[in-house]
C-alpha atoms as a PDB file:
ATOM      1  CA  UNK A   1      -5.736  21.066  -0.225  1.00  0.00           C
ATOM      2  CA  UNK A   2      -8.385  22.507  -1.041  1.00  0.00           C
ATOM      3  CA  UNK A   3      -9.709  23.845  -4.871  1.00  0.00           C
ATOM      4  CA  UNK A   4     -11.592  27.307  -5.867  1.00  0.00           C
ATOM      5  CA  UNK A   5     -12.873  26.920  -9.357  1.00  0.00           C
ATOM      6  CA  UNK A   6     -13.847  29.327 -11.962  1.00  0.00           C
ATOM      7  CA  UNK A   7     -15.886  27.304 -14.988  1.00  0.00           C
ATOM      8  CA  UNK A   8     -16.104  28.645 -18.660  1.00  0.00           C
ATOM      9  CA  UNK A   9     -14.688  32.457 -18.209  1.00  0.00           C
ATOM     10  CA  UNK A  10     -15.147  34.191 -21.848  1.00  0.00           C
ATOM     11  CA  UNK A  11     -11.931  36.293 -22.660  1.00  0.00           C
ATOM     12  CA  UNK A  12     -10.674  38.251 -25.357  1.00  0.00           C
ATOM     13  CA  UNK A  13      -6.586  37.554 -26.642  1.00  0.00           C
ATOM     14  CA  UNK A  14      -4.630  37.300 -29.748  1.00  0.00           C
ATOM     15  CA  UNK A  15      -4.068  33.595 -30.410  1.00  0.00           C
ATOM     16  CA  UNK A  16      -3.243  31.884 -33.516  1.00  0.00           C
ATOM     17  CA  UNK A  17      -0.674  31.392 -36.561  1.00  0.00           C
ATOM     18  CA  UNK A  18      -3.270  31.787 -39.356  1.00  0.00           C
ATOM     19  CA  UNK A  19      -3.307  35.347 -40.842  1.00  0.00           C
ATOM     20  CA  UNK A  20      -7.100  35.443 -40.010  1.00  0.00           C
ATOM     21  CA  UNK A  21      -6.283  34.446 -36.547  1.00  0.00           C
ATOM     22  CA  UNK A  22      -3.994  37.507 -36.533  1.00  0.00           C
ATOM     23  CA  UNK A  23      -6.404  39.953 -37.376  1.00  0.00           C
ATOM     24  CA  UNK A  24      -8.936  40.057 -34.808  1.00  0.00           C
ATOM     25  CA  UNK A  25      -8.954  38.834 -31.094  1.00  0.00           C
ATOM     26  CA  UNK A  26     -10.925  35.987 -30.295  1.00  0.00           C
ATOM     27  CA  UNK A  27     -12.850  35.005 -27.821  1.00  0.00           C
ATOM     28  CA  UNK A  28     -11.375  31.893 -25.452  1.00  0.00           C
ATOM     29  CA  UNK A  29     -12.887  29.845 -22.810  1.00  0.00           C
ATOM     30  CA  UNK A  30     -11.094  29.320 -19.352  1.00  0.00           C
ATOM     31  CA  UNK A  31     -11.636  26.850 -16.567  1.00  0.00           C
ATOM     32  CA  UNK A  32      -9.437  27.147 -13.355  1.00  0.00           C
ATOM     33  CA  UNK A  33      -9.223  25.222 -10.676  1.00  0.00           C
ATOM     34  CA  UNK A  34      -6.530  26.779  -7.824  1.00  0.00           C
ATOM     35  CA  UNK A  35      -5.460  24.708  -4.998  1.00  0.00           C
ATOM     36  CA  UNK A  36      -5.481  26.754  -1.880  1.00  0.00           C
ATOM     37  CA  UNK A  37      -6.390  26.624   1.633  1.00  0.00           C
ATOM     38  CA  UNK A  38      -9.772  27.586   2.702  1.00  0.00           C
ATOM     39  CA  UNK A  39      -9.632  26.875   6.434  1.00  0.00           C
ATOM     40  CA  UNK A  40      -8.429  30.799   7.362  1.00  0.00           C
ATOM     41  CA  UNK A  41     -11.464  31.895   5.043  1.00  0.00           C
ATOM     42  CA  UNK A  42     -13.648  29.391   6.595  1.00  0.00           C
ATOM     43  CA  UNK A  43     -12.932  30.797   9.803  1.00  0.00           C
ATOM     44  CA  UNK A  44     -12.928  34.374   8.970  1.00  0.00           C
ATOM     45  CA  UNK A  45     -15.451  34.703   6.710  1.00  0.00           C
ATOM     46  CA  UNK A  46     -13.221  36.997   5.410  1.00  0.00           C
ATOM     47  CA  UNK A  47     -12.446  38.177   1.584  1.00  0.00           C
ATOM     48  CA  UNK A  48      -8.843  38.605   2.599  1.00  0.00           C
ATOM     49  CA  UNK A  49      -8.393  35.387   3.643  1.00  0.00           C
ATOM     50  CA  UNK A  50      -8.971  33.201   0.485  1.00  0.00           C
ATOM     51  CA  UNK A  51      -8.246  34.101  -3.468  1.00  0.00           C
ATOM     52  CA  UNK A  52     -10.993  36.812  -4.413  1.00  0.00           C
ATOM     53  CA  UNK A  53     -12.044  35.297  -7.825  1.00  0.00           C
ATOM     54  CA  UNK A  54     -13.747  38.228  -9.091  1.00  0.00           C
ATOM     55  CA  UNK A  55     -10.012  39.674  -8.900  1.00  0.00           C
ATOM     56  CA  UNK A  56      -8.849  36.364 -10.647  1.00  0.00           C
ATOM     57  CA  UNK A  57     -11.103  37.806 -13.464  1.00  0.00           C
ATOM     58  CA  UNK A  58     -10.933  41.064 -13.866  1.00  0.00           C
ATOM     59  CA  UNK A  59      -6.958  40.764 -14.111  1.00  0.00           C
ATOM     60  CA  UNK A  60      -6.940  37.816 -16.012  1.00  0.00           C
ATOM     61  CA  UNK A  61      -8.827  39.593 -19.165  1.00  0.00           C
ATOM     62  CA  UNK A  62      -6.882  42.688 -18.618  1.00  0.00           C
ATOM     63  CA  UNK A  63      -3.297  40.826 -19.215  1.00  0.00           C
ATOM     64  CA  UNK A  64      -4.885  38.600 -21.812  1.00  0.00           C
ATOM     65  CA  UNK A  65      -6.122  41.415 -23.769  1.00  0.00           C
ATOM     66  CA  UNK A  66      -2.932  42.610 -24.653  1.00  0.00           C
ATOM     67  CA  UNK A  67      -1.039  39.445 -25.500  1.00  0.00           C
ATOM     68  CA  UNK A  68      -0.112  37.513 -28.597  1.00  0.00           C
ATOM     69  CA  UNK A  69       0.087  33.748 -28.465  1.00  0.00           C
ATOM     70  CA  UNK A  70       0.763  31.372 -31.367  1.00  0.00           C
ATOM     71  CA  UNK A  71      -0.274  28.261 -29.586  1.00  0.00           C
ATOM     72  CA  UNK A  72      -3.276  27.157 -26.978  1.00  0.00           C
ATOM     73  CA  UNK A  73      -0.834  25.809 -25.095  1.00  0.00           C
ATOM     74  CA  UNK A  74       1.359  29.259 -24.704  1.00  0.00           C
ATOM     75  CA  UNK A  75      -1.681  30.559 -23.466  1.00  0.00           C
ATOM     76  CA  UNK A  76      -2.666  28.292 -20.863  1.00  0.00           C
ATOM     77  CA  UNK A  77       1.155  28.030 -19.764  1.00  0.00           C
ATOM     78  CA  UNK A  78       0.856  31.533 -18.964  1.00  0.00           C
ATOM     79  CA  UNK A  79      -2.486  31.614 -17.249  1.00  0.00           C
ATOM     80  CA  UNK A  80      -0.666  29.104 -15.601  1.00  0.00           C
ATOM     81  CA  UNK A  81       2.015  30.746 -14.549  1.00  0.00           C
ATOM     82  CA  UNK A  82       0.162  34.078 -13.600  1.00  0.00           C
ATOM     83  CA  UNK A  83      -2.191  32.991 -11.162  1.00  0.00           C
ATOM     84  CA  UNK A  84       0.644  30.331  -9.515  1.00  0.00           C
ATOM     85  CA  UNK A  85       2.766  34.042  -9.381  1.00  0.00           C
ATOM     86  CA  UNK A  86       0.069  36.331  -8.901  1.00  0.00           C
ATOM     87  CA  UNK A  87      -2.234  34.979  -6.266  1.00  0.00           C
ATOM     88  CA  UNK A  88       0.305  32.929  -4.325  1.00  0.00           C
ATOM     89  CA  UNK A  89      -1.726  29.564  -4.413  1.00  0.00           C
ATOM     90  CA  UNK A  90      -0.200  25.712  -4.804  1.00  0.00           C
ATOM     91  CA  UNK A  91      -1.339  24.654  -7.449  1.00  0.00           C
ATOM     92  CA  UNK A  92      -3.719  25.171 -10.359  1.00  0.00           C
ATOM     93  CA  UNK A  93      -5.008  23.379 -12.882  1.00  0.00           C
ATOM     94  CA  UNK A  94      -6.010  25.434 -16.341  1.00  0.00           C
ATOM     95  CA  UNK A  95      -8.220  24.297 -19.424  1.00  0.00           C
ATOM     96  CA  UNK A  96      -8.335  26.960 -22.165  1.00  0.00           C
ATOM     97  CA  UNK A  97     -10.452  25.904 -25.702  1.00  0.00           C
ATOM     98  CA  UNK A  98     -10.800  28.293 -28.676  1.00  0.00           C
ATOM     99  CA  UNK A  99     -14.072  27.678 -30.261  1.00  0.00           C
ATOM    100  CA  UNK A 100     -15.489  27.369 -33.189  1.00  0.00           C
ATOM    101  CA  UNK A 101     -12.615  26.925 -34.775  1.00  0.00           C
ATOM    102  CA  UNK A 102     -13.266  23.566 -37.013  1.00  0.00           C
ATOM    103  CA  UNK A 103     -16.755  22.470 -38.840  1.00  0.00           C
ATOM    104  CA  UNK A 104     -18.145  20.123 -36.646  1.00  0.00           C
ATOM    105  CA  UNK A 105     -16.358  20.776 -33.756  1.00  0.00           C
ATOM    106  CA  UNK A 106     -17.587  23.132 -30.691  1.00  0.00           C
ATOM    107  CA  UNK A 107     -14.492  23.763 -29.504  1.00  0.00           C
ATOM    108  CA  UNK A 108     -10.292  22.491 -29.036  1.00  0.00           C
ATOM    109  CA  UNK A 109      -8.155  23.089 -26.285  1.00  0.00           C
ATOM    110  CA  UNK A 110      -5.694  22.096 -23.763  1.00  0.00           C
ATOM    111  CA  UNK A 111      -5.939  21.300 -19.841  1.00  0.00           C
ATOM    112  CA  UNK A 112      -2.683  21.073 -18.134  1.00  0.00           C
ATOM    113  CA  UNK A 113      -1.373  21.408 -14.209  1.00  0.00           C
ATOM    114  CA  UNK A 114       1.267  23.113 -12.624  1.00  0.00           C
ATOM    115  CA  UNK A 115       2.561  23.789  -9.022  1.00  0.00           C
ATOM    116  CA  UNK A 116       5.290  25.873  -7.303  1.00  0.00           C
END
């Protein structure tokens, strides 16, 4: 197996139970790691052969945008869930922190793993 990666991705989504959680979005940070062959890609050197990460992106802030979560790990379940459904891969493995969001602490989050 092997793993395409996407490290610290800025997004905007609603997330939070606090009423001043609720009234803006707020910026998250996303890691991915998506466990996929490469060997057709490899080969190819062709775009259609592997997950196109810059797709990855772009749809992954579009969706985000227009959700409400109450919990970091509601979110990441279903970043989870859309690139396992999405992008037909294996496996992927998601970390999403909010930040800022205590004194003294740059930022809290969650990193979990899920597979078909």
């Amino acid at each position: 197996m092997d793993i395409i990666f996407l490290e610290e991705l800025r997004a905007e989504t609603w997330i939070g139970i606090y009423p001043r959680e609720k009234a803006m979005p707020q910026t998250v940070e996303i890691s991915l790691q998506i466990g996929v062959s490469t060997a057709s890609a490899g080969a190819s050197d062709d775009i259609r052969d592997t997950v196109d990460y810059s797709v990855v992106v772009d749809r992954l802030r579009a969706d985000l945008a227009a959700v409400h979560f109450n919990l970091i790990e509601a979110l990441a379940e279903h970043v989870a869930s859309y690139v396992l459904e999405t992008f037909a891969v294996h496996w992927v493995r998601v970390s999403v922190a909010k930040l800022g969001m205590m004194p003294g602490v740059k930022r809290v989050g969650v990193i979990i793993e899920r597979s078909l």
